[in-house]
Protein backbone atom coordinates (compact mmCIF):
# COMPACT_ATOMS: atom_id res chain seq x y z
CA UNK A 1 169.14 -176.74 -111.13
CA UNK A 2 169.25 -176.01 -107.26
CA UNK A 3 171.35 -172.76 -106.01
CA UNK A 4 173.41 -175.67 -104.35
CA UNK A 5 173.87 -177.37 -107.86
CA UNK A 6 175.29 -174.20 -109.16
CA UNK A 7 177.95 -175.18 -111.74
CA UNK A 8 181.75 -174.16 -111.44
CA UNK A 9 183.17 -171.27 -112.86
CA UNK A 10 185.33 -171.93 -116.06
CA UNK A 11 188.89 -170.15 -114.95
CA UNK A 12 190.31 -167.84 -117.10
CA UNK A 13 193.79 -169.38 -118.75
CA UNK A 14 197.26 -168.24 -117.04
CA UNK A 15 199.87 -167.12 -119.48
CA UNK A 16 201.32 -170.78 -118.50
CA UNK A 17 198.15 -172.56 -120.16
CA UNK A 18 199.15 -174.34 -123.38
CA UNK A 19 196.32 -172.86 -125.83
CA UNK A 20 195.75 -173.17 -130.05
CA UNK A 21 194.64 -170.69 -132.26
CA UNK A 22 192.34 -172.16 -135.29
CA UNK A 23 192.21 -170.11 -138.09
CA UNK A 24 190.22 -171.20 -140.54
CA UNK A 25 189.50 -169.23 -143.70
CA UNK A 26 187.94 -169.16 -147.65
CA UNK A 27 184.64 -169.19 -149.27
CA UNK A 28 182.04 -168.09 -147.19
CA UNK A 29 178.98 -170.43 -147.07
CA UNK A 30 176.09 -171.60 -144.23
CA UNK A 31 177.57 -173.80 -141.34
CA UNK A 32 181.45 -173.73 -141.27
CA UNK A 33 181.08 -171.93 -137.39
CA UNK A 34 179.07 -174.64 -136.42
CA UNK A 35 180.89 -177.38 -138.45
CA UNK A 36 184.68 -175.85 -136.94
CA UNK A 37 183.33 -176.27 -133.22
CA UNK A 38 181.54 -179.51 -133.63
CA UNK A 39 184.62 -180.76 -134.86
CA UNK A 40 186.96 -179.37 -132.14
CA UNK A 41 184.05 -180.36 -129.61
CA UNK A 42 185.10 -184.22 -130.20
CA UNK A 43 188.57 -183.00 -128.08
CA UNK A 44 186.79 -181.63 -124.71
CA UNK A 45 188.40 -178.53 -125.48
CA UNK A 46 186.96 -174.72 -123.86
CA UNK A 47 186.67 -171.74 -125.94
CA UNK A 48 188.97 -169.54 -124.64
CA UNK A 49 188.04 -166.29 -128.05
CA UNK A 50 186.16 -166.12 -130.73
CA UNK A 51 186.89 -163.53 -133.76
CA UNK A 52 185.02 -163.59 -137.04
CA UNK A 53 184.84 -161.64 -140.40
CA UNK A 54 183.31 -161.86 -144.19
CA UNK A 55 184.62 -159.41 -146.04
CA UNK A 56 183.65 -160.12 -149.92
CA UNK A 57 182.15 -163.44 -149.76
CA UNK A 58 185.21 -164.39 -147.61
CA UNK A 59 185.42 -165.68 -144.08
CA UNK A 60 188.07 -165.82 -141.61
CA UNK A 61 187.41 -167.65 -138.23
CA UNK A 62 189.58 -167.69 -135.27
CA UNK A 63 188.96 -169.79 -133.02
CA UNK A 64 191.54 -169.52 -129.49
CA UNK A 65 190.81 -172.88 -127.42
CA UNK A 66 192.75 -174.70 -124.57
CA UNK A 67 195.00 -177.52 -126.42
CA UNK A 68 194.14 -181.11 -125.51
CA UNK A 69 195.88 -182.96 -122.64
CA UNK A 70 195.54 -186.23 -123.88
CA UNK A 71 193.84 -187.58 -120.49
CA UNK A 72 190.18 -187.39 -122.02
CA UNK A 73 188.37 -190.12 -122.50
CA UNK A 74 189.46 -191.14 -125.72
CA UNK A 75 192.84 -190.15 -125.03
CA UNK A 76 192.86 -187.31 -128.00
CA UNK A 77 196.33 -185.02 -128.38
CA UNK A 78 197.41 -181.91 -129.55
CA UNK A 79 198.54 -183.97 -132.84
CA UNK A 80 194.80 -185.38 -133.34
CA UNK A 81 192.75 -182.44 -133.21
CA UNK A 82 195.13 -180.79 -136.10
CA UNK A 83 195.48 -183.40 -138.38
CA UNK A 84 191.58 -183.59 -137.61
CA UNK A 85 190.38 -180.10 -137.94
CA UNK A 86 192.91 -179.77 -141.57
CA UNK A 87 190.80 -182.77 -142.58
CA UNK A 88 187.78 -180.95 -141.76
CA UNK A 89 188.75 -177.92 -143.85
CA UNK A 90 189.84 -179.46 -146.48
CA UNK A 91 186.18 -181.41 -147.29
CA UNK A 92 185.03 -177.95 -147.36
CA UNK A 93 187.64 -176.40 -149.98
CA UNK A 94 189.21 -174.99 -146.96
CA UNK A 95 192.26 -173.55 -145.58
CA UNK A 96 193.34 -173.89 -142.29
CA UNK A 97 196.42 -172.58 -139.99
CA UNK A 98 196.75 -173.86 -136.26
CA UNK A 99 199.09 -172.29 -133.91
CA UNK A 100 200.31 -173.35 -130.75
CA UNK A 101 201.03 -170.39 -127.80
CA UNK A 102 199.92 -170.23 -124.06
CA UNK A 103 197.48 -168.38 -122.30
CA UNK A 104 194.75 -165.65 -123.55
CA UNK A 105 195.10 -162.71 -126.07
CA UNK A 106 197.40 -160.00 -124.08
CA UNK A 107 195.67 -157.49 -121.91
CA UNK A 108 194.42 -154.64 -123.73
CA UNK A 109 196.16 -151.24 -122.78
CA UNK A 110 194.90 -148.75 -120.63
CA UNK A 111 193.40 -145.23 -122.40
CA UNK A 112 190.70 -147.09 -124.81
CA UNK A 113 188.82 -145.04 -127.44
CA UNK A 114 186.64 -145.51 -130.48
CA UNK A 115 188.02 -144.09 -133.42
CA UNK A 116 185.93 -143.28 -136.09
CA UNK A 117 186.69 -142.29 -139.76
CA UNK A 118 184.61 -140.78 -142.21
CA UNK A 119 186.05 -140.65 -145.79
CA UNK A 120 183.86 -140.03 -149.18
CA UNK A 121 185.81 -141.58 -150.32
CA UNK A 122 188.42 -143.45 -147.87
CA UNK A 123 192.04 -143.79 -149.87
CA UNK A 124 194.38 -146.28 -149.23
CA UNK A 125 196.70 -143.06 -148.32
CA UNK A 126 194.55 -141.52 -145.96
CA UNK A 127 193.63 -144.96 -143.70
CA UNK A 128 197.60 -145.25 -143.70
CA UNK A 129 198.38 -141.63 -141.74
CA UNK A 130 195.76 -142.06 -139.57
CA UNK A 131 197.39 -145.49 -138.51
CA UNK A 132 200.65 -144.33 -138.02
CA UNK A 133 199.08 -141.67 -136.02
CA UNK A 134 197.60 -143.63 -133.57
CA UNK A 135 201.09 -145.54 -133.58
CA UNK A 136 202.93 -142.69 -132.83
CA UNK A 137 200.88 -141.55 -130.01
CA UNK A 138 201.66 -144.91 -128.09
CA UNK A 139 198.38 -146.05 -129.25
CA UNK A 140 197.69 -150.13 -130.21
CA UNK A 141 194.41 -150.66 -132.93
CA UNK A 142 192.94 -153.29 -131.56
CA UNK A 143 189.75 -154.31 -134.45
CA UNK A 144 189.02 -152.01 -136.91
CA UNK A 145 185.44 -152.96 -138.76
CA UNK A 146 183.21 -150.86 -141.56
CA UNK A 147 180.34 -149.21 -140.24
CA UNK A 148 178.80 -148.04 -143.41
CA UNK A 149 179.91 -147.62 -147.52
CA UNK A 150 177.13 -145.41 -147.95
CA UNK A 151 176.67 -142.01 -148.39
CA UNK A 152 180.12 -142.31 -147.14
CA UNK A 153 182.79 -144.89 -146.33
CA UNK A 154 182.22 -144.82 -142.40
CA UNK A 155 185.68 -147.57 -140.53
CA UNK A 156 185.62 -147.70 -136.98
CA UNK A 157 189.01 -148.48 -135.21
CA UNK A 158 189.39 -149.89 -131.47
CA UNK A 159 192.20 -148.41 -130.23
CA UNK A 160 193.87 -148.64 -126.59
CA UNK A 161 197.26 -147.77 -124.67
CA UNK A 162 196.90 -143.72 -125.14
CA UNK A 163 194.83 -141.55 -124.24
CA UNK A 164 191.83 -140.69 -125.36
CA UNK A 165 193.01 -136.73 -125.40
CA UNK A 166 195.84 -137.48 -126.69
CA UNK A 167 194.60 -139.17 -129.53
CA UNK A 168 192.17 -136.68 -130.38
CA UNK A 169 194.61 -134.19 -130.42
CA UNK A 170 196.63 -136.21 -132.64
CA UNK A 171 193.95 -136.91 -135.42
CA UNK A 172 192.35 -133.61 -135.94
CA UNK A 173 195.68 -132.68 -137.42
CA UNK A 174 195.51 -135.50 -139.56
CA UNK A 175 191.74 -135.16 -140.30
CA UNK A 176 192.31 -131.65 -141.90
CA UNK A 177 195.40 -132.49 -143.63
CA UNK A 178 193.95 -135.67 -145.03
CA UNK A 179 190.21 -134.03 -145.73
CA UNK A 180 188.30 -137.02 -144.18
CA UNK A 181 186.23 -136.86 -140.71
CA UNK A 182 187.41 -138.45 -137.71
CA UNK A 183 185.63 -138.50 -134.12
CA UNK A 184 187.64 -139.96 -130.85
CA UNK A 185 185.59 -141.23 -128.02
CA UNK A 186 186.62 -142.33 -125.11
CA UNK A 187 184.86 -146.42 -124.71
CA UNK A 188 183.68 -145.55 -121.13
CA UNK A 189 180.81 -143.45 -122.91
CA UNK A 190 178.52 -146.03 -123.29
CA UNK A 191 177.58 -145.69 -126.58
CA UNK A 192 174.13 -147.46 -126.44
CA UNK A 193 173.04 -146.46 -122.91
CA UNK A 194 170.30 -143.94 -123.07
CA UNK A 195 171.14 -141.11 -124.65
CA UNK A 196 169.75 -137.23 -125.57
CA UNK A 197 170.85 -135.88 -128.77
CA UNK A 198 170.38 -131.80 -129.45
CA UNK A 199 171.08 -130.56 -132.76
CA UNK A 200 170.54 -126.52 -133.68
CA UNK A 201 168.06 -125.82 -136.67
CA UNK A 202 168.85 -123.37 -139.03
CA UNK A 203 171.90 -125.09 -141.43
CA UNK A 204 171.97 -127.95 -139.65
CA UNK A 205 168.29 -129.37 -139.29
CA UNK A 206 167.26 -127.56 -142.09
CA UNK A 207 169.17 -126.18 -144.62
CA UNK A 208 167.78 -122.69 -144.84
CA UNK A 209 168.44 -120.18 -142.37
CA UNK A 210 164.63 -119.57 -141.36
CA UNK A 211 164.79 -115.64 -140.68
CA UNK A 212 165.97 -114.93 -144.03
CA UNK A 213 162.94 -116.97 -145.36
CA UNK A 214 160.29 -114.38 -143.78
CA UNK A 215 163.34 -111.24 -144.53
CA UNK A 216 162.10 -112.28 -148.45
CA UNK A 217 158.44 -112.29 -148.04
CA UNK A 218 159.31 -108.74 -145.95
CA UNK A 219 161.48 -107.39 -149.38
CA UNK A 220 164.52 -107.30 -146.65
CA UNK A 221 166.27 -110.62 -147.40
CA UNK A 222 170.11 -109.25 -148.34
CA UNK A 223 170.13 -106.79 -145.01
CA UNK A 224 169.40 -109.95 -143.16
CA UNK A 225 171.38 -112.15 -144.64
CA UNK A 226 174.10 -109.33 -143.93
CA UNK A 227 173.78 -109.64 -140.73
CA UNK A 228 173.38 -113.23 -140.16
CA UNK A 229 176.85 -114.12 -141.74
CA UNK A 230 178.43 -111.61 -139.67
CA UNK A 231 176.66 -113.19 -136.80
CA UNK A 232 177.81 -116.82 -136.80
CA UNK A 233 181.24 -115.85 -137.75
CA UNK A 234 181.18 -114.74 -134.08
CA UNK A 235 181.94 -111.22 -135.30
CA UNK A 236 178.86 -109.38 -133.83
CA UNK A 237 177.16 -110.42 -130.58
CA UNK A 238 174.46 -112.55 -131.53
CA UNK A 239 171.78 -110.73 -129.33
CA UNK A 240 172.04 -107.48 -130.62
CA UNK A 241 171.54 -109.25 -134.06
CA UNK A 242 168.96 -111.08 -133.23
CA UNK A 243 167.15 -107.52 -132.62
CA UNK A 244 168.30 -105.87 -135.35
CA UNK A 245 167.07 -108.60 -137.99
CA UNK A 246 163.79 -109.08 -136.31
CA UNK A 247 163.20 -105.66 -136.46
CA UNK A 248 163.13 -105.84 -140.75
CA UNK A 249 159.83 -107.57 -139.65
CA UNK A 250 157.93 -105.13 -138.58
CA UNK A 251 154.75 -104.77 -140.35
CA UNK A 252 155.02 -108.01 -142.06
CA UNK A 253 151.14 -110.25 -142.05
CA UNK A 254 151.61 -113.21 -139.82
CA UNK A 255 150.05 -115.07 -142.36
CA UNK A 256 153.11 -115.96 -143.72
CA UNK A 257 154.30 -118.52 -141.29
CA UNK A 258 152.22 -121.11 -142.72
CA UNK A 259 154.13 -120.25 -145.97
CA UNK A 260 157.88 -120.43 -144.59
CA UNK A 261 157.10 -123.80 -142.65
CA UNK A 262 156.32 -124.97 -146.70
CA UNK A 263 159.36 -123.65 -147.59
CA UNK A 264 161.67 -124.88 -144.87
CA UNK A 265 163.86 -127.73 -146.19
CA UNK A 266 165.31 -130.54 -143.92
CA UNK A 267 168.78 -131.14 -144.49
CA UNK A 268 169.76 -134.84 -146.75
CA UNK A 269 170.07 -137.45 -143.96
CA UNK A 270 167.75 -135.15 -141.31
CA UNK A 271 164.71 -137.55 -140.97
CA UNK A 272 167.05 -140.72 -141.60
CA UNK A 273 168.72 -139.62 -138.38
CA UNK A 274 165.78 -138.51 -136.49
CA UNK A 275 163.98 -141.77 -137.31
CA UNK A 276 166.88 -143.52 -136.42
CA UNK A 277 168.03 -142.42 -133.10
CA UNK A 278 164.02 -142.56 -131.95
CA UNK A 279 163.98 -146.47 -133.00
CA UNK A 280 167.46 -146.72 -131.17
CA UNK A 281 165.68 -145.23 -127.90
CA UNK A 282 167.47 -141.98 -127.70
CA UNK A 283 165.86 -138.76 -126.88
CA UNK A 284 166.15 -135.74 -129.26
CA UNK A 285 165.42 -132.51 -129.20
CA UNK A 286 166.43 -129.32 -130.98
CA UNK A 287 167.55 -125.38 -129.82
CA UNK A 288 167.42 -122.64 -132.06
CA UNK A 289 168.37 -118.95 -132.39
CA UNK A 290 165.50 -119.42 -134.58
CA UNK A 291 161.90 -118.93 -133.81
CA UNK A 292 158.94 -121.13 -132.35
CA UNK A 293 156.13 -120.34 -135.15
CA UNK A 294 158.76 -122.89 -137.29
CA UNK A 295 160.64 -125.13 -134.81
CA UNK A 296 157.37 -126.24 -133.19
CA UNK A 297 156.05 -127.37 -136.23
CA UNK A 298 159.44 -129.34 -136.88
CA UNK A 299 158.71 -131.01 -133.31
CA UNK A 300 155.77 -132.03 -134.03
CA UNK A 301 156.46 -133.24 -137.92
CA UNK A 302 159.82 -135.22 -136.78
CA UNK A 303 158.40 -136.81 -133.80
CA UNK A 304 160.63 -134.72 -131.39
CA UNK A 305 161.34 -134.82 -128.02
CA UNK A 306 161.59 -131.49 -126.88
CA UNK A 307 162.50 -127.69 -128.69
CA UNK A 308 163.07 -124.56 -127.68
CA UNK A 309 163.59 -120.88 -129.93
CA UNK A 310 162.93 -117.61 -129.57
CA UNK A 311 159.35 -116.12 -130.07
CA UNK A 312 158.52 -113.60 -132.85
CA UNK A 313 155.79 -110.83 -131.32
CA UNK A 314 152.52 -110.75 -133.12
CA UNK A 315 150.21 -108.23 -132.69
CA UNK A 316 147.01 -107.98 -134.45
CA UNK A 317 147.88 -110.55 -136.96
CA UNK A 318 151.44 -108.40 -137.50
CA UNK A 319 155.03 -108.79 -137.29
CA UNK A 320 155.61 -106.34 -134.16
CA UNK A 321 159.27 -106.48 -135.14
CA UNK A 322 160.09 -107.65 -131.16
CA UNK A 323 160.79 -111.24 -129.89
CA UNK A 324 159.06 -112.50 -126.10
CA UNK A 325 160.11 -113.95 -123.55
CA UNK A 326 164.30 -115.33 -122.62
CA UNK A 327 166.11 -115.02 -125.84
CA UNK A 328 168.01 -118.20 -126.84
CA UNK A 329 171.54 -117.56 -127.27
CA UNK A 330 174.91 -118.87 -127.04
CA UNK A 331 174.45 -119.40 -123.63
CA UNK A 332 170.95 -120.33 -123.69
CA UNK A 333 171.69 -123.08 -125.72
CA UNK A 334 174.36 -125.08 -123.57
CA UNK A 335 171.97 -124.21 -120.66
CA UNK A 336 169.22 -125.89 -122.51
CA UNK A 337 171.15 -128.98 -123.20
CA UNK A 338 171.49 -129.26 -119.46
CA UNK A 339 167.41 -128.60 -119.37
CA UNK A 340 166.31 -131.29 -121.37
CA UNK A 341 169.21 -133.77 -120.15
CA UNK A 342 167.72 -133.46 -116.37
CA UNK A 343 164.04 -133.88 -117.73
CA UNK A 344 165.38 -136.58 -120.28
CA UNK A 345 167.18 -138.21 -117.04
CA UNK A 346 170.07 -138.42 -119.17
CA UNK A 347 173.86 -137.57 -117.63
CA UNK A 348 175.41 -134.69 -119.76
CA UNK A 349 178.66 -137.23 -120.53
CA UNK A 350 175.75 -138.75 -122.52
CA UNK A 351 174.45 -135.89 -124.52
CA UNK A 352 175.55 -135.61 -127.98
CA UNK A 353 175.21 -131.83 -129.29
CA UNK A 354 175.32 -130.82 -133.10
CA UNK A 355 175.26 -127.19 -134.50
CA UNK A 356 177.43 -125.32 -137.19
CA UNK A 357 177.48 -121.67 -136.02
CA UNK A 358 179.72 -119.81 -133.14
CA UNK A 359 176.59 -119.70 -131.38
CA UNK A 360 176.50 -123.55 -131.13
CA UNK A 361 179.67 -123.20 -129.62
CA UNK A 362 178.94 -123.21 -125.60
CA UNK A 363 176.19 -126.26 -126.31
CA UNK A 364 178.85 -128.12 -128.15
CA UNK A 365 181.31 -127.76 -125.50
CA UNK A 366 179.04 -128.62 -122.88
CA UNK A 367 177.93 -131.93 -124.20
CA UNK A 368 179.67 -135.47 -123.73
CA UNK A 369 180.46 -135.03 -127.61
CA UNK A 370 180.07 -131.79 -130.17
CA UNK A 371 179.76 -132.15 -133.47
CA UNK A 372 180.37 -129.45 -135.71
CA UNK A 373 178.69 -129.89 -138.70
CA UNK A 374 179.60 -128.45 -142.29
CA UNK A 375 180.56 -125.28 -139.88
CA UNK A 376 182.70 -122.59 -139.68
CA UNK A 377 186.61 -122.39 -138.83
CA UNK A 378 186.11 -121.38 -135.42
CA UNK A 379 183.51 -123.99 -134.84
CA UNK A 380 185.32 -126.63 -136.25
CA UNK A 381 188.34 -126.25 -134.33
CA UNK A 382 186.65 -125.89 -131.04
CA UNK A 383 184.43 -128.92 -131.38
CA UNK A 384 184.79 -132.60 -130.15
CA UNK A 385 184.81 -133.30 -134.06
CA UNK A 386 183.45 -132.12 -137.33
CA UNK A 387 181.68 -133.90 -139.99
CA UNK A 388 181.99 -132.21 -143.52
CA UNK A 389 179.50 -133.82 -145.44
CA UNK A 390 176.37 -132.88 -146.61
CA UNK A 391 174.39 -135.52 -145.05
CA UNK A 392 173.22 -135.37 -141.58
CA UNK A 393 172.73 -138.91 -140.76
CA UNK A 394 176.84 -139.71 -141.13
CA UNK A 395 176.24 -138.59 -137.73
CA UNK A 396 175.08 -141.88 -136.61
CA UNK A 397 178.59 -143.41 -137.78
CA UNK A 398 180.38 -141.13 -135.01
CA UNK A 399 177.75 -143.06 -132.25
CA UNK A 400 178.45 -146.31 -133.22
CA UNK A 401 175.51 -147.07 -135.35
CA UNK A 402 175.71 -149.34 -138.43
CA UNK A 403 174.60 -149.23 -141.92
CA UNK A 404 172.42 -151.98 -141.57
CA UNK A 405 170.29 -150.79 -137.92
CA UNK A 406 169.72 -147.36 -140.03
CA UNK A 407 168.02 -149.07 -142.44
CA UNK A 408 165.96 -151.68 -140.39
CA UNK A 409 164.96 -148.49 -138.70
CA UNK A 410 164.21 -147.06 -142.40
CA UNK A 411 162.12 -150.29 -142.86
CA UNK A 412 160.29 -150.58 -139.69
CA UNK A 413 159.14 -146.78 -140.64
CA UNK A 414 158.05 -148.09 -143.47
């Protein structure tokens, strides 16, 4: 076809359009989408929506087309496609409603989020407050679909007419009362346009903190541990305990690091994720108040992007109880996230950042959504949203990402 053979534009229907909606629903099986429109196709109509869902083996079909005008060929009404389509249904073991209106679904309001719940399980009771939540912010739920049912239930709701803010302030209330996980996000972050995620290491990567793993091969593993608690309940400055806990060290053979990588555990859900968001085409990387001689060898295991930790000082094969070079902090962190977003050509409104300690807490801020995960108070209530399960892949759920593309990613790994 020529540029000058360029076909017309199908106009949109006014609100003065007569239009029908076919709803057709029952027993799943092969070929009722293609069976409903080859019927309605006899009566010249155009597809004005389409909605769709299987839930249990059972299908409903919507189907909102422009009503015949009787000045087709054939000279087919309103009346004929019904009794036509009913006909149709019925040969099938069928039900089907038809409803006569004008126009297109209404305009959607303004202030559109993604809404997305995390419940292990979901109750009945639960799915209800958050509802009337959204409700009583001036919020409309437009769909609402499952993402996943396992490890947890994972529902995302469309929601529009409030904003996103608004809403988010809303739910976390709920969230805490209810003990399920929610995450707001406004729709303009385009949840599939490249994308850098950053997650901290120690207790959320991994499940051990890593300095207390060489602190036991040292014989100092309860004064560090000491200190560390202290430390990400924001109670000491996290500098002055990084020195003091790397200075247990001193002495200790270097020979150990091989022996701490072997005992570093990921956290449930950690390579599931990873694996994941790399098939997905994200970029991920990881920042720790940990140390290189481990996170390195997690960059390179994992397949990651790009990591950054402080240094422990060896000096003739020994622990010299010092870290090199800039330490990575609370600061360093978020300022690290802004490092590998510029090299990952990635806007920060499209950085995801994960962590569960108060020094997470300027990297979580800074992205275009924080995730506190299995944190502490503080963190939690500062953060974009919180996920309190032990599995680190439920993170996916909060971007948008299915069940099902988690595990064609698990079977293309395969």
């Amino acid at each position: 076809m020529s540029a000058s053979q360029t076909p017309p534009a199908t106009a949109v229907p006014g609100d003065d359009v007569p239009t029908l909606l076919v709803k057709i629903f029952g027993k799943d099986r092969p070929g009722i989408t293609a069976g409903l429109f080859d019927t309605l196709a006899a009566y010249s109509v155009d597809v004005v929506d389409i909605e769709q869902v299987v839930t249990r083996g059972r299908i409903v079909l919507c189907a909102l087309v422009t009503t015949p005008t009787g000045s087709a060929s054939n000279g087919a009404t309103e009346g004929d496609l019904r009794a036509t389509v009913h006909s149709w249904a019925e040969s099938l073991h069928l039900q089907a409603e038809i409803i006569s209106g004008t126009g297109d679904n209404r305009p959607r309001g303004t202030g559109r989020s993604h809404v997305t719940v995390l419940g292990h399980p979901l109750t009945a009771e639960s799915t209800s407050a958050i509802a009337a939540a959204i409700t009583a912010t001036g919020g409309n739920i437009d769909r609402i679909f499952r993402l996943a049912k396992y490890p947890v239930t994972a529902v995302e709701f469309n929601v529009s007419g409030t904003p996103t803010d608004t809403l988010r302030t809303a739910l976390a209330t709920e969230a805490s009362v209810l003990g399920v996980d929610i995450a707001v996000v406004d729709s303009g972050l385009a949840r599939r346009a490249q994308r850098l995620v950053v997650m901290d290491v120690d207790s959320t990567l991994i499940q051990d903190e890593v300095i207390e793993l060489f602190a036991a091969h040292a014989g100092c593993e309860a004064e560090v541990a000491e200190v560390t608690a202290a430390a990400m309940r924001g109670e000491l400055d996290f500098e002055q305990s990084l020195h003091a806990r790397v200075a247990l060290l001193k002495g200790l053979d270097a020979s150990v690091v091989e022996q701490v990588r072997k005992e570093v555990r990921l956290t449930p859900g950690a390579r599931t994720l990873v694996r994941t968001l790399k098939r997905l085409g994200y970029q991920v990387g990881v920042v720790s108040g940990g140390f290189t001689q481990v996170t390195d060898a997690l960059k390179d295991e994992l397949g990651l992007d790009f990591a950054s930790a402080n240094t422990l000082e060896i000096v003739d094969g020994r622990f010299t109880g010092k870290v090199t070079g800039d330490i990575v902090d609370r600061a360093g962190k978020a300022r690290l996230l802004r490092s590998f977003a510029q090299q990952a050509g990635v806007p920060l409104a499209q950085t995801v950042a994960i962590g569960d300690g108060a020094n997470d807490l300027d990297m979580l801020n800074t992205a275009g959504l924080g995730v506190a995960f299995n944190a502490k108070p503080v963190v939690r209530e500062a953060a974009h949203t919180a996920v309190n399960v032990p599995f680190l892949d439920t993170v996916l759920y909060l971007l948008g990402v299915t069940r099902e593309e988690v595990e064609a990613a698990d079977t293309i790994a395969d």
